[in-house]
N, C-alpha and C. Protein backbone atom coordinates (compact mmCIF):
# COMPACT_ATOMS: atom_id res chain seq x y z
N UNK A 1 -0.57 40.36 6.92
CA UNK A 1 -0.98 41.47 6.08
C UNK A 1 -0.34 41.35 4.69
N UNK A 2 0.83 41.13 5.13
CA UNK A 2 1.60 40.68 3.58
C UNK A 2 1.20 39.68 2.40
N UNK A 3 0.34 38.64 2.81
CA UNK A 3 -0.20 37.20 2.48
C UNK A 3 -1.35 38.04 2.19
N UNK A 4 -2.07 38.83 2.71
CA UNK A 4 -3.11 39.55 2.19
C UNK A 4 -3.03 40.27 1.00
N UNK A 5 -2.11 40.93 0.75
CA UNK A 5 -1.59 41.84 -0.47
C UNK A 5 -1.17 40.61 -2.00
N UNK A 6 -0.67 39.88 -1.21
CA UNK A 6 -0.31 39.15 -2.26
C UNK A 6 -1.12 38.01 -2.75
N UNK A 7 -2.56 37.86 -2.15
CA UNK A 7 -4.00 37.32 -2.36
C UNK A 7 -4.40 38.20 -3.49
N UNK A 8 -4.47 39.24 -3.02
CA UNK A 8 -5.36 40.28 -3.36
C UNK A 8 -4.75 40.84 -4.93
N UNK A 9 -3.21 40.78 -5.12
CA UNK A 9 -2.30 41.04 -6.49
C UNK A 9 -2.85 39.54 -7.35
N UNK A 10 -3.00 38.46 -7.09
CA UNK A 10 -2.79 37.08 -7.38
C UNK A 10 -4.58 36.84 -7.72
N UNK A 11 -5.53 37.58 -7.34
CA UNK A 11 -6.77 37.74 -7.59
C UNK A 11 -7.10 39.13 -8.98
N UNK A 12 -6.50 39.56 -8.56
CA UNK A 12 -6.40 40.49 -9.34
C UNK A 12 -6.07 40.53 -11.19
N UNK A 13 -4.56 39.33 -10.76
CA UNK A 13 -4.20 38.63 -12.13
C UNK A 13 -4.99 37.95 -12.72
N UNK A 14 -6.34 37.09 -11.84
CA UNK A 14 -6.90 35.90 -12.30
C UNK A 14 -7.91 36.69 -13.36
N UNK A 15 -8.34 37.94 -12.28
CA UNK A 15 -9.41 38.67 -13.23
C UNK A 15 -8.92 38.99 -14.60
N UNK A 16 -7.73 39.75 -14.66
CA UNK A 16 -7.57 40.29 -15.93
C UNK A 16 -7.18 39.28 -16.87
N UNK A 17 -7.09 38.17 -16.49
CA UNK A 17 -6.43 36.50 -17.32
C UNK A 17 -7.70 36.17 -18.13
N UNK A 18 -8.84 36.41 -16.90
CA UNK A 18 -10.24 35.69 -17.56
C UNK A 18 -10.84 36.67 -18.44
N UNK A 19 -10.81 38.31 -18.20
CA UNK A 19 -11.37 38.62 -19.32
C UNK A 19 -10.59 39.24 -20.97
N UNK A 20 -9.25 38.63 -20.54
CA UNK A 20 -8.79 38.75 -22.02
C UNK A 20 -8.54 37.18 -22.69
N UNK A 21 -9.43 36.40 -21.82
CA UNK A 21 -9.01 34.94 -22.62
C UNK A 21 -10.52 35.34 -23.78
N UNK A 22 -11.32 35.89 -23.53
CA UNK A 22 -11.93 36.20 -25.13
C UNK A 22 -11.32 37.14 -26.02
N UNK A 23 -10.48 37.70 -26.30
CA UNK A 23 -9.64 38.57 -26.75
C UNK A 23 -9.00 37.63 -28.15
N UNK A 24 -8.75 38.01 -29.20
CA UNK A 24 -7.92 36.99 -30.22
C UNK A 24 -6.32 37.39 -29.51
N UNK A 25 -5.93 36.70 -30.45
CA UNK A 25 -4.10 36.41 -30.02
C UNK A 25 -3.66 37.94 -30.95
N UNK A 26 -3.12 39.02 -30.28
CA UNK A 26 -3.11 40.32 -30.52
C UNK A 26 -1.17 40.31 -30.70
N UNK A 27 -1.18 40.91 -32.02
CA UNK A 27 0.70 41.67 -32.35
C UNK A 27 0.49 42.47 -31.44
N UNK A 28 1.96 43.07 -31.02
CA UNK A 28 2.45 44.28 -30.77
C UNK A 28 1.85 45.49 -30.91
N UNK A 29 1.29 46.24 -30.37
CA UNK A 29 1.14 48.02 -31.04
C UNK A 29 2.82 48.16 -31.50
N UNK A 30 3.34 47.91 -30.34
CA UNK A 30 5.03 48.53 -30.66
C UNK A 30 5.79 47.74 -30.90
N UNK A 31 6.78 47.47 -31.97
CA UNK A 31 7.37 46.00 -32.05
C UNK A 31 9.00 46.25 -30.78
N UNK A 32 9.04 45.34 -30.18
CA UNK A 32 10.22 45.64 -29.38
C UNK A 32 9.89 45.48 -27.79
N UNK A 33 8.79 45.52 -27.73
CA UNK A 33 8.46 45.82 -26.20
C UNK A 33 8.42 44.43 -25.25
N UNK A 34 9.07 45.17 -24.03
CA UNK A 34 9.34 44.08 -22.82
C UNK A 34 8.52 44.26 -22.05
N UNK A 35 8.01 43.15 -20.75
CA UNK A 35 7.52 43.08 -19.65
C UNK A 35 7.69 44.00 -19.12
N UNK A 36 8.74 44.91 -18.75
CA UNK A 36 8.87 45.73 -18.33
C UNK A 36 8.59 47.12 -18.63
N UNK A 37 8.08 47.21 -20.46
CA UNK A 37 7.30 48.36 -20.70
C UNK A 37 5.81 48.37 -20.07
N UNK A 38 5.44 47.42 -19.97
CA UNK A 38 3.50 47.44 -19.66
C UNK A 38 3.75 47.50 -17.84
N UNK A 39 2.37 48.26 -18.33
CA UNK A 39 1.90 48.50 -16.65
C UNK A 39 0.34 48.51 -16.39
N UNK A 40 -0.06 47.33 -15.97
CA UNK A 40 -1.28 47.22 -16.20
C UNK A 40 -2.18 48.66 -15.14
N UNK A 41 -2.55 49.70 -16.34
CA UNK A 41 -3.44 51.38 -15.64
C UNK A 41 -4.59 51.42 -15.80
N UNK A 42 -5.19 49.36 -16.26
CA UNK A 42 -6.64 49.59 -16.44
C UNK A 42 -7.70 50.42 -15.32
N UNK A 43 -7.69 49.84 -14.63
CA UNK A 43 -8.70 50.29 -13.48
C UNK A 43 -8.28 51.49 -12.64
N UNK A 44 -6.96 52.11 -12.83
CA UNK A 44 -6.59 53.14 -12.14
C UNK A 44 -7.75 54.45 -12.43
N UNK A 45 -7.24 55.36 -11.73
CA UNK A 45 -8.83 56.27 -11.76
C UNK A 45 -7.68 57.58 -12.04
N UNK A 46 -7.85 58.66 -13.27
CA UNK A 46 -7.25 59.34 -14.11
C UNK A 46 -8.32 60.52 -13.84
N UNK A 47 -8.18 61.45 -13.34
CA UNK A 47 -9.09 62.80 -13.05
C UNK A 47 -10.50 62.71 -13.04
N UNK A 48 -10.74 61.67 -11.86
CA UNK A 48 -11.80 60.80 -11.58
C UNK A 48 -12.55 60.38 -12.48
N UNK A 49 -11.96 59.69 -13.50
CA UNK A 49 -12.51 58.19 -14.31
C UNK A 49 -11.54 57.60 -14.40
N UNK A 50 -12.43 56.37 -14.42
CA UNK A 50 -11.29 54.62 -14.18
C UNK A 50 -10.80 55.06 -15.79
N UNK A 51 -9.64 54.42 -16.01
CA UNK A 51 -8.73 55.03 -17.41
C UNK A 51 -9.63 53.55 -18.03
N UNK A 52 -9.39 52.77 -17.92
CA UNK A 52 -9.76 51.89 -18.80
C UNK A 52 -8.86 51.64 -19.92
N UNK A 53 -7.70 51.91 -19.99
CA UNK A 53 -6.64 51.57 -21.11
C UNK A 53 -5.18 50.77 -20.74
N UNK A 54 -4.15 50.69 -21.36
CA UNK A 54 -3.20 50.56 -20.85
C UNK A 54 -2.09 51.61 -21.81
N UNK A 55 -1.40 52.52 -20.77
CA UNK A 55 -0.68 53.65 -21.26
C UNK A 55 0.93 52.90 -21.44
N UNK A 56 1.54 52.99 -23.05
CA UNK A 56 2.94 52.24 -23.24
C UNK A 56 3.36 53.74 -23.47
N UNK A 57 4.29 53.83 -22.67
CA UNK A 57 5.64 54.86 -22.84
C UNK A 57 6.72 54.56 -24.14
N UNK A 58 6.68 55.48 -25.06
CA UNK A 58 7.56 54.95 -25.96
C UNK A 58 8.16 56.60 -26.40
N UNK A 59 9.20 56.95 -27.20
CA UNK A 59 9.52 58.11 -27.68
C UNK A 59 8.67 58.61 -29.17
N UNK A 60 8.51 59.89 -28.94
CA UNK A 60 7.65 60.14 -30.18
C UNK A 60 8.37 60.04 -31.42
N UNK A 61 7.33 59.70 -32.34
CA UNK A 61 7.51 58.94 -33.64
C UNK A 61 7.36 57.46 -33.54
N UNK A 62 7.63 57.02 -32.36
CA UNK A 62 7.85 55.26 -32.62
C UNK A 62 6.68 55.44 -33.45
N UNK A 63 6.91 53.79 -34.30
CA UNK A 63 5.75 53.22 -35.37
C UNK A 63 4.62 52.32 -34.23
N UNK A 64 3.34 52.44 -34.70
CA UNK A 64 1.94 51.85 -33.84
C UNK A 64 1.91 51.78 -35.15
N UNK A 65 1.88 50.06 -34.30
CA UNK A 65 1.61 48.96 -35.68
C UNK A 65 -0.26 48.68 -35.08
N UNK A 66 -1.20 47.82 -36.15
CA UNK A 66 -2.13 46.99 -35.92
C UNK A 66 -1.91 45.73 -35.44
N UNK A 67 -2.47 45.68 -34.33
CA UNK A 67 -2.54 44.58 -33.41
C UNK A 67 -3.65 43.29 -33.88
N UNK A 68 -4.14 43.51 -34.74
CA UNK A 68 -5.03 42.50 -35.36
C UNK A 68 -5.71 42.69 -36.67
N UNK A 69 -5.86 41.54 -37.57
CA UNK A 69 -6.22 42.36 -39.15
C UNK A 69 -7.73 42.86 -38.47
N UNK A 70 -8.10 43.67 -39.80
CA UNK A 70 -9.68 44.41 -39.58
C UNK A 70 -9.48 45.85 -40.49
N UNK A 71 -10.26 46.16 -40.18
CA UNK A 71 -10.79 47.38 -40.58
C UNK A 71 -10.68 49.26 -40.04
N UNK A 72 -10.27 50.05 -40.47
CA UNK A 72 -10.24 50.98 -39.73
C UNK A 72 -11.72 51.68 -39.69
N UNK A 73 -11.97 51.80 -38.70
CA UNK A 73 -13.57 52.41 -38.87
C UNK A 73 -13.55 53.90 -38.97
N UNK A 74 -12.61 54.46 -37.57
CA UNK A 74 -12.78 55.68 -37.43
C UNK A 74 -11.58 56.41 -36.95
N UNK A 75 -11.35 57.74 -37.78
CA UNK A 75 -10.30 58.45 -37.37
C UNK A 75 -10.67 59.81 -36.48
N UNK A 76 -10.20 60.08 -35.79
CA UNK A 76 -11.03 61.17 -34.98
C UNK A 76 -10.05 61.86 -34.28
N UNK A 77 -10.25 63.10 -34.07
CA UNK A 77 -9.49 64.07 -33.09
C UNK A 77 -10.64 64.47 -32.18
N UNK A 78 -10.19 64.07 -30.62
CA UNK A 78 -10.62 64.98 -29.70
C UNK A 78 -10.11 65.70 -29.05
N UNK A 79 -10.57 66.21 -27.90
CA UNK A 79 -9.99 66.62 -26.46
C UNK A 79 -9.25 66.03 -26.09
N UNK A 80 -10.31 64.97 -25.51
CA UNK A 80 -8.78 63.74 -24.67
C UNK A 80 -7.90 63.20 -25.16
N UNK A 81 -8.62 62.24 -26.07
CA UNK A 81 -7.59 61.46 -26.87
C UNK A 81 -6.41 61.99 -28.43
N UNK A 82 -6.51 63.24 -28.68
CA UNK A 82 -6.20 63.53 -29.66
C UNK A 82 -5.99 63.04 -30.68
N UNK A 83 -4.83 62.95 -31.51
CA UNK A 83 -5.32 61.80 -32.64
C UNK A 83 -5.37 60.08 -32.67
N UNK A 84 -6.79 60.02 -33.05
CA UNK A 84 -6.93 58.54 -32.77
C UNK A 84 -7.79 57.72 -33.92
N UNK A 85 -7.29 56.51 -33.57
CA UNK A 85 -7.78 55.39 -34.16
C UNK A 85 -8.89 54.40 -34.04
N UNK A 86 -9.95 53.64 -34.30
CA UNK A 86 -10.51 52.88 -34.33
C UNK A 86 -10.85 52.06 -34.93
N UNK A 87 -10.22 50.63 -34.94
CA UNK A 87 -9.77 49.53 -35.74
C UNK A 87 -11.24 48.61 -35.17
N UNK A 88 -11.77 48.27 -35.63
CA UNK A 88 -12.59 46.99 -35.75
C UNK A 88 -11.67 45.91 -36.34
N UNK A 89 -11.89 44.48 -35.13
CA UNK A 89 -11.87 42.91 -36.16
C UNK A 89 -12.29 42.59 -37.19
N UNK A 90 -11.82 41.76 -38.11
CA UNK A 90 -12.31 41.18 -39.06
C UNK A 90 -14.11 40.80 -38.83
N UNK A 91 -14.38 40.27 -37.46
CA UNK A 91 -15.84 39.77 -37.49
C UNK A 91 -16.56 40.83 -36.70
N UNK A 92 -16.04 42.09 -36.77
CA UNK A 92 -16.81 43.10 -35.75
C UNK A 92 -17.45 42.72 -34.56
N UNK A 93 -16.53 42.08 -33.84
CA UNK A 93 -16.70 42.21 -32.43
C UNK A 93 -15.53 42.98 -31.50
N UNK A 94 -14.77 43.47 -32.15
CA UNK A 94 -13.68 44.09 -31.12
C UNK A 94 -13.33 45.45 -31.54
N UNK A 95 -12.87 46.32 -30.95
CA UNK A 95 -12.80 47.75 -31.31
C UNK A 95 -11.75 48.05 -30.90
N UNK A 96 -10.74 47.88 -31.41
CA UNK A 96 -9.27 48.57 -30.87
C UNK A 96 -9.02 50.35 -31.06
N UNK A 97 -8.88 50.40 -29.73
CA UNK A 97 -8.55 52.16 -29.68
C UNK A 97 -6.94 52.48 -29.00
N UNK A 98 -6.77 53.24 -30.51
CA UNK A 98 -4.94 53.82 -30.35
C UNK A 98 -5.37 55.27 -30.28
N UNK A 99 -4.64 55.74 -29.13
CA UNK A 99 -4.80 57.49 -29.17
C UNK A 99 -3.75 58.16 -28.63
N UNK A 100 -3.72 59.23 -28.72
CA UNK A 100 -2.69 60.57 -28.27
C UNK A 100 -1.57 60.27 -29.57
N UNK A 101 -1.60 59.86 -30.65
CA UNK A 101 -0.56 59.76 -32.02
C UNK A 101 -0.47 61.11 -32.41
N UNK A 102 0.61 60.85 -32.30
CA UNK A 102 1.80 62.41 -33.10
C UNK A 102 0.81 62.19 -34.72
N UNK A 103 0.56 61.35 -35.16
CA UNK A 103 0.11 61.72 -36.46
C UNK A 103 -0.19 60.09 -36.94
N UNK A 104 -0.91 60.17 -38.26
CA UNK A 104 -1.27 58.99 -38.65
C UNK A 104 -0.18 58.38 -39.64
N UNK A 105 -0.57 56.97 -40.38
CA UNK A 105 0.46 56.47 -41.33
C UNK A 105 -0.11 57.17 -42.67
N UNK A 106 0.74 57.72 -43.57
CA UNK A 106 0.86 58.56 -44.65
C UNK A 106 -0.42 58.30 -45.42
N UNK A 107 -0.75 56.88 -45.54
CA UNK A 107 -2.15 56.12 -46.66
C UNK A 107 -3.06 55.97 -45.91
N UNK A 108 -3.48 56.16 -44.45
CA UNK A 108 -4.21 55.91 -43.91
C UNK A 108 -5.43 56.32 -44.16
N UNK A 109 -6.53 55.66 -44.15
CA UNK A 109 -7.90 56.37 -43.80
C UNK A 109 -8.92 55.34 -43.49
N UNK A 110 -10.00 55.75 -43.70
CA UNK A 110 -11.33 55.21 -43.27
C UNK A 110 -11.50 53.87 -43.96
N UNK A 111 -11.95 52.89 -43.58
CA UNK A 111 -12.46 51.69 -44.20
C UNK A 111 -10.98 51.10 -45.29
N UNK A 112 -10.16 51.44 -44.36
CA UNK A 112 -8.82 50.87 -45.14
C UNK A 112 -8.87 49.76 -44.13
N UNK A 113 -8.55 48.56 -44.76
CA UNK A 113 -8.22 46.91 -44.28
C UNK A 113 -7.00 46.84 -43.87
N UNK A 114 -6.66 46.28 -42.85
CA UNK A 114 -5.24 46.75 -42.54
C UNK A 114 -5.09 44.89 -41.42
N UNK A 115 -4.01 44.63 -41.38
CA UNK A 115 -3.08 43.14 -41.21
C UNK A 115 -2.45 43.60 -40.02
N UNK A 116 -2.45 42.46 -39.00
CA UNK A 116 -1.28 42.20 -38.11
C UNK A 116 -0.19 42.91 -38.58
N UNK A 117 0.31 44.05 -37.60
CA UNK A 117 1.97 44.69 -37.69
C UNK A 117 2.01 45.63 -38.54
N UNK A 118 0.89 45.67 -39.41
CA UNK A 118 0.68 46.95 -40.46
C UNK A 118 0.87 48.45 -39.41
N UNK A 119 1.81 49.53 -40.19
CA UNK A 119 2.10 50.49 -39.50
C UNK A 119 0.61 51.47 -39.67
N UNK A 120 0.10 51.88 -38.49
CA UNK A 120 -1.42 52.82 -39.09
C UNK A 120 -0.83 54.33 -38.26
N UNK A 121 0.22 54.50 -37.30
CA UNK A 121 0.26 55.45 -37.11
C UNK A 121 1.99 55.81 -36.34
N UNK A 122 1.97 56.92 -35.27
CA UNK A 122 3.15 57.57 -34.62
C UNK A 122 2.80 57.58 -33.32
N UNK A 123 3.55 56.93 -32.04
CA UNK A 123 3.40 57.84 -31.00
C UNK A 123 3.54 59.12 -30.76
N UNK A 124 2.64 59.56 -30.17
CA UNK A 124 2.89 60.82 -29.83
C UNK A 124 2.57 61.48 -28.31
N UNK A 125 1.58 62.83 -28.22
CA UNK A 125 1.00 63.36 -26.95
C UNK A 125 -0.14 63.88 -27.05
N UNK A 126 -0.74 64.30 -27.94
CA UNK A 126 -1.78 65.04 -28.63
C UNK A 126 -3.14 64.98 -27.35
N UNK A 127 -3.75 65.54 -27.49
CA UNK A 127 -5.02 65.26 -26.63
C UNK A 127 -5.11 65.91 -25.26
N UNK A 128 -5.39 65.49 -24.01
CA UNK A 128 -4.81 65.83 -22.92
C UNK A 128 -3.31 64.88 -22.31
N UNK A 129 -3.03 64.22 -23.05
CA UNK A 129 -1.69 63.45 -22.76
C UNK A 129 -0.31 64.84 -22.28
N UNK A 130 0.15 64.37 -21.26
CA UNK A 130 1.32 64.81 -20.98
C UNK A 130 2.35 65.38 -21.93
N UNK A 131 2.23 66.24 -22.30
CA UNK A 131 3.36 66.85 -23.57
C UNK A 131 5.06 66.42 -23.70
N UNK A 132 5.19 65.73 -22.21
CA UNK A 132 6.83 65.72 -21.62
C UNK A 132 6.49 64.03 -21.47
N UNK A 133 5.03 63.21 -21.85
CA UNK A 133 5.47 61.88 -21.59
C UNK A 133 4.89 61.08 -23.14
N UNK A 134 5.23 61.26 -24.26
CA UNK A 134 4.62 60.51 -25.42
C UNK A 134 4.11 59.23 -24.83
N UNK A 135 2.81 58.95 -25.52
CA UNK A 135 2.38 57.36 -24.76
C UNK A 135 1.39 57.07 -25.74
N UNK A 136 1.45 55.73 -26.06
CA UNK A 136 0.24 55.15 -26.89
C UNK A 136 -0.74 54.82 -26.03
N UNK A 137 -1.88 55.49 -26.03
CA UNK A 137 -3.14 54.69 -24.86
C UNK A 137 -4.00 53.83 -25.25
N UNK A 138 -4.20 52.45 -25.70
CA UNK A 138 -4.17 51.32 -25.77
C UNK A 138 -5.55 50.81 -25.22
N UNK A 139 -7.09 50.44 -26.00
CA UNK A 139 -7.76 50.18 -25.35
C UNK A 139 -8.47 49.34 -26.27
N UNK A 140 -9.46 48.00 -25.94
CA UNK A 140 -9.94 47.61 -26.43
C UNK A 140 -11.73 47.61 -25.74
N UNK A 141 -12.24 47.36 -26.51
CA UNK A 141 -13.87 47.43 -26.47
C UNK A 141 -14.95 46.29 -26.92
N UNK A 142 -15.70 45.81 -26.48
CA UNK A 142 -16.51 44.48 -26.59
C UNK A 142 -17.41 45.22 -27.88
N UNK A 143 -17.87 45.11 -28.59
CA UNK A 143 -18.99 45.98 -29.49
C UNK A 143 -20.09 45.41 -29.16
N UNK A 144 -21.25 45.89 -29.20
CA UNK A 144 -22.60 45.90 -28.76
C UNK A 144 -23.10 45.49 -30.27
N UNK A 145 -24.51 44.76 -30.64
CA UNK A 145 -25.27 44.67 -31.91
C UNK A 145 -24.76 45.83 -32.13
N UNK A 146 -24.97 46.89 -32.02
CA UNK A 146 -25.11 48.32 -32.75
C UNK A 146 -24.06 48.38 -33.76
N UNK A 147 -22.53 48.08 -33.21
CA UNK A 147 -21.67 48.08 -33.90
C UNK A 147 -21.03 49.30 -34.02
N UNK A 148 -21.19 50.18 -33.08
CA UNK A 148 -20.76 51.96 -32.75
C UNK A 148 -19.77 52.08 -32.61
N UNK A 149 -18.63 52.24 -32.91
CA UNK A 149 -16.92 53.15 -32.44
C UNK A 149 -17.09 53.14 -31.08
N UNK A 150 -17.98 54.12 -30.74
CA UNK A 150 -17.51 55.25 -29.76
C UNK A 150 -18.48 54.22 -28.55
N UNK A 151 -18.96 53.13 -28.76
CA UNK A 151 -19.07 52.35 -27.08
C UNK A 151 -19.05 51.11 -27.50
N UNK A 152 -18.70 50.34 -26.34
CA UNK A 152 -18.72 48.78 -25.92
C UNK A 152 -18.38 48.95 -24.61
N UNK A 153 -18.08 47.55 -24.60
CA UNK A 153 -17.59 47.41 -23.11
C UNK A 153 -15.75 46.96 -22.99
N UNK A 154 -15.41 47.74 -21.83
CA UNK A 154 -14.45 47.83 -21.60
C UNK A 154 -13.44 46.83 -21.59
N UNK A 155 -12.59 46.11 -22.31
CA UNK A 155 -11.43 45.01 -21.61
C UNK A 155 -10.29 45.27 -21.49
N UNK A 156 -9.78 44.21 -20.05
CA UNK A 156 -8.39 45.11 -19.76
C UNK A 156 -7.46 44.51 -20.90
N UNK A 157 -6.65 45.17 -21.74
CA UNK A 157 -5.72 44.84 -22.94
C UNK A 157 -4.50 44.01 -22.07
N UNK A 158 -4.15 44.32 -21.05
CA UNK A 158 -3.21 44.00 -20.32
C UNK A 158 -2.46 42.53 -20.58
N UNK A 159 -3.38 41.83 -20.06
CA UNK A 159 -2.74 40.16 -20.48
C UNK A 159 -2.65 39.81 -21.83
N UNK A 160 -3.39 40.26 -22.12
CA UNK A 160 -2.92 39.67 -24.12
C UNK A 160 -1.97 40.81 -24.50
N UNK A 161 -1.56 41.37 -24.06
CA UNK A 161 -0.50 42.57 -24.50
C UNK A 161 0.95 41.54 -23.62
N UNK A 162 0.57 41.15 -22.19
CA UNK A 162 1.89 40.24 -22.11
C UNK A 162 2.30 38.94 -22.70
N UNK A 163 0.89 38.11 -23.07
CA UNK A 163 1.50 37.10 -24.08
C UNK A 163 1.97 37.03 -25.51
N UNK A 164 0.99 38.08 -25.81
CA UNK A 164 2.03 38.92 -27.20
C UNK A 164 3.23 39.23 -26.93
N UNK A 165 4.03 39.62 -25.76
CA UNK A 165 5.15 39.95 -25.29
C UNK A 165 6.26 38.53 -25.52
N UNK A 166 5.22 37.81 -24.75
CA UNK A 166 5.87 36.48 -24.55
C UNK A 166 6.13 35.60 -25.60
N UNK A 167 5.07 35.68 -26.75
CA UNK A 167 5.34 34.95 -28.00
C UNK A 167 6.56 35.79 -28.65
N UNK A 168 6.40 36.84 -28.67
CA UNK A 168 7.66 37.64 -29.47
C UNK A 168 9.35 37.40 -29.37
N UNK A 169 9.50 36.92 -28.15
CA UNK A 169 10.47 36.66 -27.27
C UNK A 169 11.03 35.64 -28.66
């Protein structure tokens, strides 16, 4: 049974390996972070929907840097996510989503170009996030022709968030 579990963890890795090997080579959201901050919560199921992100625990205020140059497309406050971000790649195929930020970076706005490690915002809780757990929720998105913010398809951030870990080292 044990050899089963550990098939099944070891299958599991292969998946999330293969679909962030299309992913570019991604900085930090947070500069500082260990193996031991990430927890891969892609597929976990969050008040019955799969989360689709990966949640980093950090104290509010830390700096959320850009994880890849591009573009900011969209700034938005909702419900869930409270204040958030939406960074497009340089070649508009990727959609990086930062949410639940205590607040944005001071110059920030729309169609501002922004670099690897560039500060765009604050951890925070905002949204439906836990008020007692600040967390950056961390998601990336395939973009469709359309080129829309608000859909693509889902990828787990997970493994390129640990070899970013690993290059940093």
């Amino acid at each position: 049974m044990r050899s089963l579990a550990c098939l099944s963890g070891i299958l599991a890795l292969c998946a999330a390996l293969a679909s962030a090997q299309s992913l570019p080579e991604l900085t930090l959201p947070i500069q500082g972070l260990q193996l031991s901050d990430l927890k891969d919560t892609f597929e976990e199921v969050h008040n019955g929907h799969t989360h689709e992100a990966i949640d980093i625990i950090a104290p509010k205020g830390t700096l959320i840097r850009a994880v890849v140059s591009g573009t900011i497309r969209k700034l938005f406050l909702s419900k869930p996510g409270g204040n958030t971000i939406y960074q497009f790649d340089e070649a508009g195929v990727y959609c990086y989503y930062y949410a639940h930020l205590d607040r944005y970076a001071d110059n920030l706005r729309e169609g501002m170009r922004v670099q690897p490690g560039d500060v765009i915002g604050f951890v925070g809780s905002t949204g439906n996030a836990d008020q007692r757990t600040p967390h950056l929720h961390f998601a990336v998105f395939e973009l469709g022709p359309e080129k829309q913010w608000w859909r693509g398809k889902a990828i787990n951030p997970y493994p390129a968030l640990v070899a970013a870990v690993q290059r940093a080292r």
